[in-house]
N, C-alpha and C. Protein backbone atom coordinates (compact mmCIF):
# COMPACT_ATOMS: atom_id res chain seq x y z
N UNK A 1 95.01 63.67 24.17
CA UNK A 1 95.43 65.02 23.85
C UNK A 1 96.14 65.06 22.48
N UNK A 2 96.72 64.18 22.08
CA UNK A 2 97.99 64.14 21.11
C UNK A 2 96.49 64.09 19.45
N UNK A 3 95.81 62.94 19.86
CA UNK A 3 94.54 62.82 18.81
C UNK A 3 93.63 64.06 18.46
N UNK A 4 93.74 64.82 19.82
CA UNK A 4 92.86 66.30 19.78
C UNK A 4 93.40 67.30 18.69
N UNK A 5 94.69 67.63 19.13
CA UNK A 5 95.43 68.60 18.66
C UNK A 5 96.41 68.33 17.25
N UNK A 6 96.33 66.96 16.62
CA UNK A 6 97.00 66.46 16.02
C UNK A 6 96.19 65.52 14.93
N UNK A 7 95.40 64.82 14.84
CA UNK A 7 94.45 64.04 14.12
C UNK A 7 93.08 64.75 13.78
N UNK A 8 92.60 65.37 15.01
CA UNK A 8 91.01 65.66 14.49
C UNK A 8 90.64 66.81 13.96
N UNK A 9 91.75 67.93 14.20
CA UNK A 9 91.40 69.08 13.11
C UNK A 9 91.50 69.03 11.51
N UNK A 10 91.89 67.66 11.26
CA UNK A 10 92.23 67.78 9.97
C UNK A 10 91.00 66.33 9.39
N UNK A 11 90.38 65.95 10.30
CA UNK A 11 89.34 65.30 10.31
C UNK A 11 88.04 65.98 10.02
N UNK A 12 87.40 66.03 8.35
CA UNK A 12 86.74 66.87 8.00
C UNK A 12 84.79 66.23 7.65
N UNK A 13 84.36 67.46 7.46
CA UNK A 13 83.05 66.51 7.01
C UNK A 13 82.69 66.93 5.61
N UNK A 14 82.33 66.34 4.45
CA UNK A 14 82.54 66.42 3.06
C UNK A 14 81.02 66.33 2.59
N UNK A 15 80.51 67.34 2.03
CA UNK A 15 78.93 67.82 1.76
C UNK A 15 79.11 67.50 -0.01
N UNK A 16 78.19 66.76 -0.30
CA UNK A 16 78.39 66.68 -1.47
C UNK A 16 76.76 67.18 -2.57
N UNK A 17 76.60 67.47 -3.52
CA UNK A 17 75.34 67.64 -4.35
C UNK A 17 74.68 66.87 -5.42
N UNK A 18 73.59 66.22 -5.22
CA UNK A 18 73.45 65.21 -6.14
C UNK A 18 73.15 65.27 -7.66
N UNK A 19 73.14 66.75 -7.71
CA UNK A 19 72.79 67.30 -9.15
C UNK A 19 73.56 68.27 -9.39
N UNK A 20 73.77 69.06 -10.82
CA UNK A 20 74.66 70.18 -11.29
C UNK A 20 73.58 71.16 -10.63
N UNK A 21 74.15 72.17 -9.82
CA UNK A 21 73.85 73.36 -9.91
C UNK A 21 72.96 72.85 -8.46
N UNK A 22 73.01 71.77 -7.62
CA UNK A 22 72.14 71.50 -6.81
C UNK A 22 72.34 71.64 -5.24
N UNK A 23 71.75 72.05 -4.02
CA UNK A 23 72.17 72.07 -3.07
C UNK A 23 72.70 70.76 -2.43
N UNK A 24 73.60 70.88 -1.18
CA UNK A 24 74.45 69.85 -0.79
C UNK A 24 73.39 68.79 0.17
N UNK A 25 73.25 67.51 -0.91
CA UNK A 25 72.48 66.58 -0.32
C UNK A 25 72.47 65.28 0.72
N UNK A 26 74.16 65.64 0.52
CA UNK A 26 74.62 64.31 1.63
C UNK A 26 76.01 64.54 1.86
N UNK A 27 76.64 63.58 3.10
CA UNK A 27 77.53 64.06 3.13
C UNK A 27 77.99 62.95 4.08
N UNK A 28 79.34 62.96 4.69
CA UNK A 28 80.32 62.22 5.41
C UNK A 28 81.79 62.54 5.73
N UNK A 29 82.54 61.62 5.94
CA UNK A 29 83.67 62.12 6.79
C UNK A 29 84.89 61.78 5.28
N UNK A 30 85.94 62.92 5.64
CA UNK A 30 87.33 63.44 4.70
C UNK A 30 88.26 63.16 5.59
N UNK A 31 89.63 63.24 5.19
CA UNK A 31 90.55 63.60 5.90
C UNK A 31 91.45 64.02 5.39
N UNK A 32 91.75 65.09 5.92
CA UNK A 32 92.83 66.56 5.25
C UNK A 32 93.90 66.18 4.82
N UNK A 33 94.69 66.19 3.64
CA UNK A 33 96.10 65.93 3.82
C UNK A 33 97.01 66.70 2.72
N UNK A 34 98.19 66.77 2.43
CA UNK A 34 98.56 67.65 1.42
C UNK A 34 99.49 66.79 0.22
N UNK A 35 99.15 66.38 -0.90
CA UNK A 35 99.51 66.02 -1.68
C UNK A 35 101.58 66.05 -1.58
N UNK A 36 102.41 65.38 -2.94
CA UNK A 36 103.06 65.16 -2.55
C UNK A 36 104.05 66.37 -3.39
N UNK A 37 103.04 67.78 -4.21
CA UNK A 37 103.51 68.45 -4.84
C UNK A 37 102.65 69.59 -3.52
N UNK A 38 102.12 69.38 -2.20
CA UNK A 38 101.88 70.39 -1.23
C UNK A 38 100.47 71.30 -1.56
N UNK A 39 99.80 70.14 -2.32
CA UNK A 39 98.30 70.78 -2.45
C UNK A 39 97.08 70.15 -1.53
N UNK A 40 96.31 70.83 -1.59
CA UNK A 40 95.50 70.58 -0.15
C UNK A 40 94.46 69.45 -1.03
N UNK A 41 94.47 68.39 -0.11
CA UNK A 41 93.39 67.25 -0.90
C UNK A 41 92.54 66.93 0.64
N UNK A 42 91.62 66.06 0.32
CA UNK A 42 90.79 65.35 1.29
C UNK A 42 90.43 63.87 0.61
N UNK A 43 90.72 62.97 1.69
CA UNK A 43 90.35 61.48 0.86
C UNK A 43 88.61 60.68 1.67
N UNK A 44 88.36 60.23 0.72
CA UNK A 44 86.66 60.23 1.38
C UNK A 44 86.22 58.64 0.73
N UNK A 45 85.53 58.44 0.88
CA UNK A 45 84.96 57.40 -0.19
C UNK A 45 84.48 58.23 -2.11
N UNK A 46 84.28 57.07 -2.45
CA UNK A 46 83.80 57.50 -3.86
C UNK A 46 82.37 57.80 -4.33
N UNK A 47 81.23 56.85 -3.11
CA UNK A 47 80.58 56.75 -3.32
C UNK A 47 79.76 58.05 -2.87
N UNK A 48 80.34 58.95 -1.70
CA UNK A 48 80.30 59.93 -1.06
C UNK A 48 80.26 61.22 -2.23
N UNK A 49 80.81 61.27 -2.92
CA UNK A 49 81.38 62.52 -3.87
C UNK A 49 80.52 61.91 -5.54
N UNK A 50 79.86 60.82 -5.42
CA UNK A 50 78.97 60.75 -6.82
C UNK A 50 77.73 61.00 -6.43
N UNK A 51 76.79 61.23 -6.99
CA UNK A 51 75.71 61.44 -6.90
C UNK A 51 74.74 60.05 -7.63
N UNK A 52 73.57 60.39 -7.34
CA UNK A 52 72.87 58.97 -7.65
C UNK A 52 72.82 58.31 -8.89
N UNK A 53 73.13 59.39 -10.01
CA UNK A 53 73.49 58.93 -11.44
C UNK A 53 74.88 58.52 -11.31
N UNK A 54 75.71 58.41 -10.92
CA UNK A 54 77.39 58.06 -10.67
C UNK A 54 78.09 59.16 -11.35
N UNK A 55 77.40 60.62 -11.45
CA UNK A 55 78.85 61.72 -11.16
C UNK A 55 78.74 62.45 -10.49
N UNK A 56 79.61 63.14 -11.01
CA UNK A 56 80.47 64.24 -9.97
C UNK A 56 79.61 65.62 -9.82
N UNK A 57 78.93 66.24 -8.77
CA UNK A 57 78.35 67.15 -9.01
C UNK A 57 78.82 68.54 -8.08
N UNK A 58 80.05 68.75 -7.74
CA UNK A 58 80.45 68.98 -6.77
C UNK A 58 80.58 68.80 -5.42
N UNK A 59 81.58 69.33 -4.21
CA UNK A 59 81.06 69.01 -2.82
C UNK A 59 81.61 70.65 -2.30
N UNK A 60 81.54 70.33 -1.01
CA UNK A 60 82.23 71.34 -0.10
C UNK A 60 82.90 70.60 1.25
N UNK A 61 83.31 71.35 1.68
CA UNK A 61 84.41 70.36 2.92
C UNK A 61 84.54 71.45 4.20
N UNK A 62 83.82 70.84 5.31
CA UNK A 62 83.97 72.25 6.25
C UNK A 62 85.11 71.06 7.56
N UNK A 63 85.59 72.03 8.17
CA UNK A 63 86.88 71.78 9.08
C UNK A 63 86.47 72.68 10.37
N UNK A 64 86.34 71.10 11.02
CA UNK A 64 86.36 71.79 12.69
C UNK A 64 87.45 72.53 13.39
N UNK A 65 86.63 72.61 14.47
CA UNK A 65 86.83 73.94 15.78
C UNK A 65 87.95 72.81 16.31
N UNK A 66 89.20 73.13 16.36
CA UNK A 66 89.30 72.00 17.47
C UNK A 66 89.05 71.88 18.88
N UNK A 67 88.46 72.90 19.47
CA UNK A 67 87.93 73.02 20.49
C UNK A 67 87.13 72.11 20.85
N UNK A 68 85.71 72.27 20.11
CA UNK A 68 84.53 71.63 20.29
C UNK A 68 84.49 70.92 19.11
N UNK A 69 84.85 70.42 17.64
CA UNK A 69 84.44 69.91 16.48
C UNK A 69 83.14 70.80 16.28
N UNK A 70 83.06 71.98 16.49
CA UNK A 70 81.76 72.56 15.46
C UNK A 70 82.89 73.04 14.48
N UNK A 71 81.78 73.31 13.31
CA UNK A 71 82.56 73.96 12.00
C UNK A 71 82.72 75.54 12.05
N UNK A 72 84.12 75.55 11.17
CA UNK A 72 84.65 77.00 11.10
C UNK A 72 83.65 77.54 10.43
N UNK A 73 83.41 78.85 10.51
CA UNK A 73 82.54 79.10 9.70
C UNK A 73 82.66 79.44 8.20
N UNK A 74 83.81 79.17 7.26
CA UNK A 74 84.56 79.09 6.21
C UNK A 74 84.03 77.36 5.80
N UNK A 75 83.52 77.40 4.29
CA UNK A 75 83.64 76.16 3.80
C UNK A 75 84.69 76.40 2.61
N UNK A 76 85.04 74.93 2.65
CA UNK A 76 85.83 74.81 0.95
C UNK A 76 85.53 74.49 0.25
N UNK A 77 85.15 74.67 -1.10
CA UNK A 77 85.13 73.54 -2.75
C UNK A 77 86.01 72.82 -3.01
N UNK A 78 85.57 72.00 -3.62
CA UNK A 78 86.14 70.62 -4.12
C UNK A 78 86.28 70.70 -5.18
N UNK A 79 87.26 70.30 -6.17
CA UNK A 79 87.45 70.40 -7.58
C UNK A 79 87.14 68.59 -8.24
N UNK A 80 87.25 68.44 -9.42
CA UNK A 80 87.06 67.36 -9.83
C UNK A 80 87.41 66.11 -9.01
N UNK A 81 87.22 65.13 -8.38
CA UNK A 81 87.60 64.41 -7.49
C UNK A 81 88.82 62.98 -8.38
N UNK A 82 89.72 62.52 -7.77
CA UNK A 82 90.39 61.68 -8.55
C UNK A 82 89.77 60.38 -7.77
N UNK A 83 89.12 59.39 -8.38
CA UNK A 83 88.46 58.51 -8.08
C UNK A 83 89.03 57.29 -8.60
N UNK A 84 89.09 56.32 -7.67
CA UNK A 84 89.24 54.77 -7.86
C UNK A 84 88.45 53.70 -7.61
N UNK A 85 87.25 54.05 -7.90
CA UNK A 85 86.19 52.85 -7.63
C UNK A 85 86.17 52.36 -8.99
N UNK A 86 86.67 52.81 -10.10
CA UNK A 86 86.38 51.87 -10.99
C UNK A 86 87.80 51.17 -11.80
N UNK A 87 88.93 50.88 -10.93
CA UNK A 87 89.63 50.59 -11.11
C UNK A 87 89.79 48.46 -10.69
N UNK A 88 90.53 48.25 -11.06
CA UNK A 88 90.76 46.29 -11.05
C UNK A 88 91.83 45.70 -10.70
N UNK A 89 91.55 45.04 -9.53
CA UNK A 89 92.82 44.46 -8.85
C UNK A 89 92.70 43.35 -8.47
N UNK A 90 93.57 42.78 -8.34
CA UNK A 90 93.66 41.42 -8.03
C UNK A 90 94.93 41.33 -6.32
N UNK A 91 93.72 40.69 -5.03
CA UNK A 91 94.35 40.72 -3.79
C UNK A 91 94.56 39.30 -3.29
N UNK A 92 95.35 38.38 -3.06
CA UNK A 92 95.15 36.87 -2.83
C UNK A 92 94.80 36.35 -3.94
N UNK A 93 94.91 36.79 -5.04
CA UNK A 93 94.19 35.82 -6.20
C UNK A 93 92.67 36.03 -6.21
N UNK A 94 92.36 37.20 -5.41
CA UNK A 94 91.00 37.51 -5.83
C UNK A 94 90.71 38.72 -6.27
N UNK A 95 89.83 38.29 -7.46
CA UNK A 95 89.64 40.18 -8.17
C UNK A 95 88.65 40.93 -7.65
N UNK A 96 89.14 42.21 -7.38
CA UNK A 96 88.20 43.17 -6.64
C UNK A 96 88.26 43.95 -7.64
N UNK A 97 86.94 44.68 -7.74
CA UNK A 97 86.31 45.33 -8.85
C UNK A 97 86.47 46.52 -9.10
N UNK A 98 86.80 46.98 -7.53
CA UNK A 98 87.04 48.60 -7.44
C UNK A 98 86.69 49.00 -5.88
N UNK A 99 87.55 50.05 -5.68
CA UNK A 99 87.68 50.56 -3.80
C UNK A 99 86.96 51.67 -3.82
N UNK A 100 86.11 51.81 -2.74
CA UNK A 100 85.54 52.96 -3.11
C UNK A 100 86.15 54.23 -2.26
N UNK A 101 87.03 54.41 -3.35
CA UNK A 101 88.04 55.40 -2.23
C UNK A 101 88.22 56.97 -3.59
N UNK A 102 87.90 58.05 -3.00
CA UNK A 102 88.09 59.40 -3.68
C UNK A 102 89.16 60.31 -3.18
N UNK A 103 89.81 61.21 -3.84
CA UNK A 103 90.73 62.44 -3.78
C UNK A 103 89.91 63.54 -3.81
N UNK A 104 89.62 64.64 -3.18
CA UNK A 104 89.25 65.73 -3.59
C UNK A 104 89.96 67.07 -3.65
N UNK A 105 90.48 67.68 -4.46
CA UNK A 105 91.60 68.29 -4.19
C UNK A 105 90.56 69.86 -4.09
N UNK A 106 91.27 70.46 -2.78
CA UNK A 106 90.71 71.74 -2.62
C UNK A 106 91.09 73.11 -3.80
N UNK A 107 90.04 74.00 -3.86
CA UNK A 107 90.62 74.82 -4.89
C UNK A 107 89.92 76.08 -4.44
N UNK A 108 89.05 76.43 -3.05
CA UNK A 108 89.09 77.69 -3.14
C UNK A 108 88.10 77.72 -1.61
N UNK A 109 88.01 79.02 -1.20
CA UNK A 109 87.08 79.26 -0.40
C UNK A 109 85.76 79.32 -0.96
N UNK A 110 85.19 78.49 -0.22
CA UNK A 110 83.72 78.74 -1.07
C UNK A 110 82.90 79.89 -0.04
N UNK A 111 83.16 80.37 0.76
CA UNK A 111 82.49 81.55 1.76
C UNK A 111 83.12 83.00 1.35
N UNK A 112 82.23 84.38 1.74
CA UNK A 112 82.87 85.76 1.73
C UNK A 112 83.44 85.74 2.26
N UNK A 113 83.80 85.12 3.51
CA UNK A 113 84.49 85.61 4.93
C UNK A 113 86.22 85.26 4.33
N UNK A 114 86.72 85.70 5.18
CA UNK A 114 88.28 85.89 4.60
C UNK A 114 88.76 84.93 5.73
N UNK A 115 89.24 83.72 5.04
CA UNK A 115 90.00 82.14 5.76
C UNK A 115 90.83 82.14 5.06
N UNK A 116 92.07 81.86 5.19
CA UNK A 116 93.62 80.94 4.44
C UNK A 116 92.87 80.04 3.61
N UNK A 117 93.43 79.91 2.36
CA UNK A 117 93.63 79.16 1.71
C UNK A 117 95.20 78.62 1.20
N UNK A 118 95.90 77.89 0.87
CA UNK A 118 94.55 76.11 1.56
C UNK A 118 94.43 76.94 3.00
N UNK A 119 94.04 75.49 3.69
CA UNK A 119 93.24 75.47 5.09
C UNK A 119 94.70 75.55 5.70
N UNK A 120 94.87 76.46 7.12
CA UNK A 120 95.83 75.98 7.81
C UNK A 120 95.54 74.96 9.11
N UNK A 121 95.78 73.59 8.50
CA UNK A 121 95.69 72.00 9.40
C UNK A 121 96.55 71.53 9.37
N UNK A 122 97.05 70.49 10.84
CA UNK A 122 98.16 69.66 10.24
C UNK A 122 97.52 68.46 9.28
N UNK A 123 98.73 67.97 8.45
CA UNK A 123 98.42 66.90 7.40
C UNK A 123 97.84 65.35 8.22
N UNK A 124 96.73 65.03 8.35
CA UNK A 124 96.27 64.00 9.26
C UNK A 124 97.32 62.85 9.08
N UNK A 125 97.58 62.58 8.07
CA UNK A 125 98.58 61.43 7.84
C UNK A 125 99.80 61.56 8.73
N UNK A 126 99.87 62.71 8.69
CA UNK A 126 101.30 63.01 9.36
C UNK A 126 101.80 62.75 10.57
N UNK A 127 100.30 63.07 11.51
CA UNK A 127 99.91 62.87 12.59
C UNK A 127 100.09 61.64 13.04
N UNK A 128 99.17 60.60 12.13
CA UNK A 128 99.11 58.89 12.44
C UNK A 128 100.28 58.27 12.54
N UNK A 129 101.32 58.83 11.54
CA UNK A 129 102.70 58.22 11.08
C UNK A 129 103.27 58.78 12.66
N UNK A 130 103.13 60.22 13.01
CA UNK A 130 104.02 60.39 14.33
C UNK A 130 103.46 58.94 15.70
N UNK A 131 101.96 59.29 15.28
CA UNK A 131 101.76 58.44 16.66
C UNK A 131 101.87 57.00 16.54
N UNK A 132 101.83 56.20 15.57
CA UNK A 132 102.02 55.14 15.07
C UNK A 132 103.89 54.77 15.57
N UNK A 133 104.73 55.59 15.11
CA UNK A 133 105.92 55.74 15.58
C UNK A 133 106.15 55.67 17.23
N UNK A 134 105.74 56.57 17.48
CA UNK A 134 105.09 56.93 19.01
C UNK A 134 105.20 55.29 19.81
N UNK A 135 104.01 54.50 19.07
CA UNK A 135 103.75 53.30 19.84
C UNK A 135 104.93 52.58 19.70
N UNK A 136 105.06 52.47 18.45
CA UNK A 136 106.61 50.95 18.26
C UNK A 136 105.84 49.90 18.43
N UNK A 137 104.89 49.35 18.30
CA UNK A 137 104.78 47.99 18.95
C UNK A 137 103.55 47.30 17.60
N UNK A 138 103.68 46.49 17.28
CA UNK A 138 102.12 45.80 16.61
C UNK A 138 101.07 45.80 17.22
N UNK A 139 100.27 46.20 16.19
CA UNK A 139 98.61 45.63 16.75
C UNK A 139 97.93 44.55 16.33
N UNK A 140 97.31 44.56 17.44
CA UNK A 140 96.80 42.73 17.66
C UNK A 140 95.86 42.90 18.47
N UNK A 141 95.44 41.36 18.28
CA UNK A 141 93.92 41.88 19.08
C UNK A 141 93.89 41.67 20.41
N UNK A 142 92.63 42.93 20.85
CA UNK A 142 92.64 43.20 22.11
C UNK A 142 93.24 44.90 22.03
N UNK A 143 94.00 45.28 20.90
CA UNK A 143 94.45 46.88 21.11
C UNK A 143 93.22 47.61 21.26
N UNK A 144 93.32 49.06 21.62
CA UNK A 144 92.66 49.79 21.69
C UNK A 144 92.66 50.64 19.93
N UNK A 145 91.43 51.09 19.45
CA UNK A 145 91.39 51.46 17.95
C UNK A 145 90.43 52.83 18.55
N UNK A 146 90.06 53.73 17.05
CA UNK A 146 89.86 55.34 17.55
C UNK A 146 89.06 55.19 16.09
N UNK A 147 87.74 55.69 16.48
CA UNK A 147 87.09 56.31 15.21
C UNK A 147 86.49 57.40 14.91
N UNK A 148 87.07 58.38 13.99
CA UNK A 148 86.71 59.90 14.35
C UNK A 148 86.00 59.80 13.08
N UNK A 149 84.69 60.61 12.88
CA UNK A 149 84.33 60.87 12.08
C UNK A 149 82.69 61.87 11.69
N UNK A 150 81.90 62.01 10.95
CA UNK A 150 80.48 62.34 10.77
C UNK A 150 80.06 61.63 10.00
N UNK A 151 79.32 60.65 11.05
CA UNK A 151 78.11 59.56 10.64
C UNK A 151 76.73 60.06 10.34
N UNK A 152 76.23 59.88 9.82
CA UNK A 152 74.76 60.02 9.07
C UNK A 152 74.07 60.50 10.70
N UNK A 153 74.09 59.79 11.94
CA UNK A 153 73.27 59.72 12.77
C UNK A 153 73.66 60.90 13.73
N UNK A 154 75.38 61.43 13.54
CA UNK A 154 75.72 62.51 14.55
C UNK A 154 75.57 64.22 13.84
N UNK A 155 74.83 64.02 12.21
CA UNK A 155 74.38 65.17 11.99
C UNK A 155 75.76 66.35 11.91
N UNK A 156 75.70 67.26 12.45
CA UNK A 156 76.85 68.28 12.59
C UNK A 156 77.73 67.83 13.20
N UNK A 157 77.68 67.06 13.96
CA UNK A 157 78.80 66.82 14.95
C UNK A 157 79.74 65.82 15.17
N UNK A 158 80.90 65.59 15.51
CA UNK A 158 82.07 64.80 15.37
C UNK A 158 81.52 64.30 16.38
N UNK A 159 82.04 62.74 15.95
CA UNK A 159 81.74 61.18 16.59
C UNK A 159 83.36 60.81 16.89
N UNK A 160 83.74 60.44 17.97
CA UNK A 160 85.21 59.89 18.43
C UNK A 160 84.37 58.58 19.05
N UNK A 161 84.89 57.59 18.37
CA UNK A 161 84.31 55.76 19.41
C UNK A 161 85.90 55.42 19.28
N UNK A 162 85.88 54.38 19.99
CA UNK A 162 87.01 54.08 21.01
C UNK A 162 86.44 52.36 20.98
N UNK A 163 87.03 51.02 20.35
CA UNK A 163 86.99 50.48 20.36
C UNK A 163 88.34 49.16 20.39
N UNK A 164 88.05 48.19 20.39
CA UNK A 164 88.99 47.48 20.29
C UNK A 164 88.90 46.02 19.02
N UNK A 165 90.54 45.94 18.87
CA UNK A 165 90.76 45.14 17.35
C UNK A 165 90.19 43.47 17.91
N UNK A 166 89.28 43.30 17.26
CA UNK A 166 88.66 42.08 17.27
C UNK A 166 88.83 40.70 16.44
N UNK A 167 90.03 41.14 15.60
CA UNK A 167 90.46 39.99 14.64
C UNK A 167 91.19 40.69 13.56
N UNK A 168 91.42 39.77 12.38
CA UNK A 168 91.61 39.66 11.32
C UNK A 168 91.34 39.16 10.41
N UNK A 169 91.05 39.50 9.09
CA UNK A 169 90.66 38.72 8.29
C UNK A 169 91.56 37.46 7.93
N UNK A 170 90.58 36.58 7.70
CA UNK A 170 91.29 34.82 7.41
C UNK A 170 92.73 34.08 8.26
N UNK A 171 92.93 35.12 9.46
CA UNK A 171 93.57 34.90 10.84
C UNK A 171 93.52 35.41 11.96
N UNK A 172 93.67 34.95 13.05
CA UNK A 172 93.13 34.83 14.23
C UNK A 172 94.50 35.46 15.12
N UNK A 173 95.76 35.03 14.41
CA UNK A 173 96.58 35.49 15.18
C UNK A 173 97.59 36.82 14.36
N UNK A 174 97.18 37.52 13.70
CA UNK A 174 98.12 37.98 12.39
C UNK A 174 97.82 39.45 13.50
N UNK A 175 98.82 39.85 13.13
CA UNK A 175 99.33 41.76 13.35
C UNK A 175 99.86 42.41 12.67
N UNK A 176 99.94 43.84 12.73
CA UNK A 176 100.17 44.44 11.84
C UNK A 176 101.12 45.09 12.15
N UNK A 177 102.47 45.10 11.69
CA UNK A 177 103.92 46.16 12.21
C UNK A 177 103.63 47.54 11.80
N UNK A 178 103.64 48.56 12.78
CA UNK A 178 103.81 50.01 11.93
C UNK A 178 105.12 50.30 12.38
């Protein structure tokens, strides 16, 4: 109940266009949150929000029912996306090239119909941090894990899997404190 009303409305699906001026050709899962100056963003992958030449050709971002996860019938635009896939880091002494992780900051209703802008959602982060709190305890393996999202294969519709933590990388016994 707490994941229903608290995590998955702000769990979005992010339509993106592979050309200027082009209809929305692909797409995947966002998650709502509000910047730290209270502007409405969505964080997605990078690779999600470029198109097959590697830019930016716009997206849109529609936000479920929390009822059922169908979409409101209100979409949003996406403004220039703040992107870090081509950024350089060094993790363990190993260099990674770039994350493919995007910002999309909302900037308008993209429908006639008359919706709030921004969106009124709670901030998903906000949510995790309550329930994360909530638990008190580390995870380790054997916990129970939650994956909400729109996969290529569920089309319109929100995917919730329910799995469990099966390891860690380069340890067997390591956890994670929240």
């Amino acid at each position: 109940a707490f994941i229903r009303s608290n995590i998955l409305p702000s769990v979005v699906q992010v339509s993106c266009a592979n050309e200027d001026g082009g209809e929305e050709a692909f797409g995947c899962t966002g998650t709502y949150f509000l910047d730290q100056d209270g502007k409405p963003m969505v964080a997605t992958n990078a690779h999600v929000v470029l198109g097959s030449d590697g830019k930016y050709h716009g997206c849109n971002v529609y936000f479920p029912r929390p009822s059922d996860g169908s979409f409101y019938d209100s979409v949003y635009s996406a403004g220039e996306p703040i992107l870090y896939h081509n950024l350089r880091s060094v993790i363990d002494d190993v260099k990674v090239e770039g994350i493919d992780y995007a910002e999309l900051p909302l900037v308008s209703t993209a429908t006639s119909t008359s919706f709030p802008f921004p969106p009124v959602q709670k901030d998903a982060y906000k949510g995790i941090a309550k329930l994360c709190r909530a638990v008190g305890k580390d995870i380790g393996i054997g916990e129970k894990l939650y994956i909400i999202g729109y996969p290529d294969i569920g089309g319109q519709s929100i995917t919730f899997t329910e799995g469990v933590v099966g390891g860690f990388k380069e340890s067997s016994d390591a956890s994670i404190t929240l």
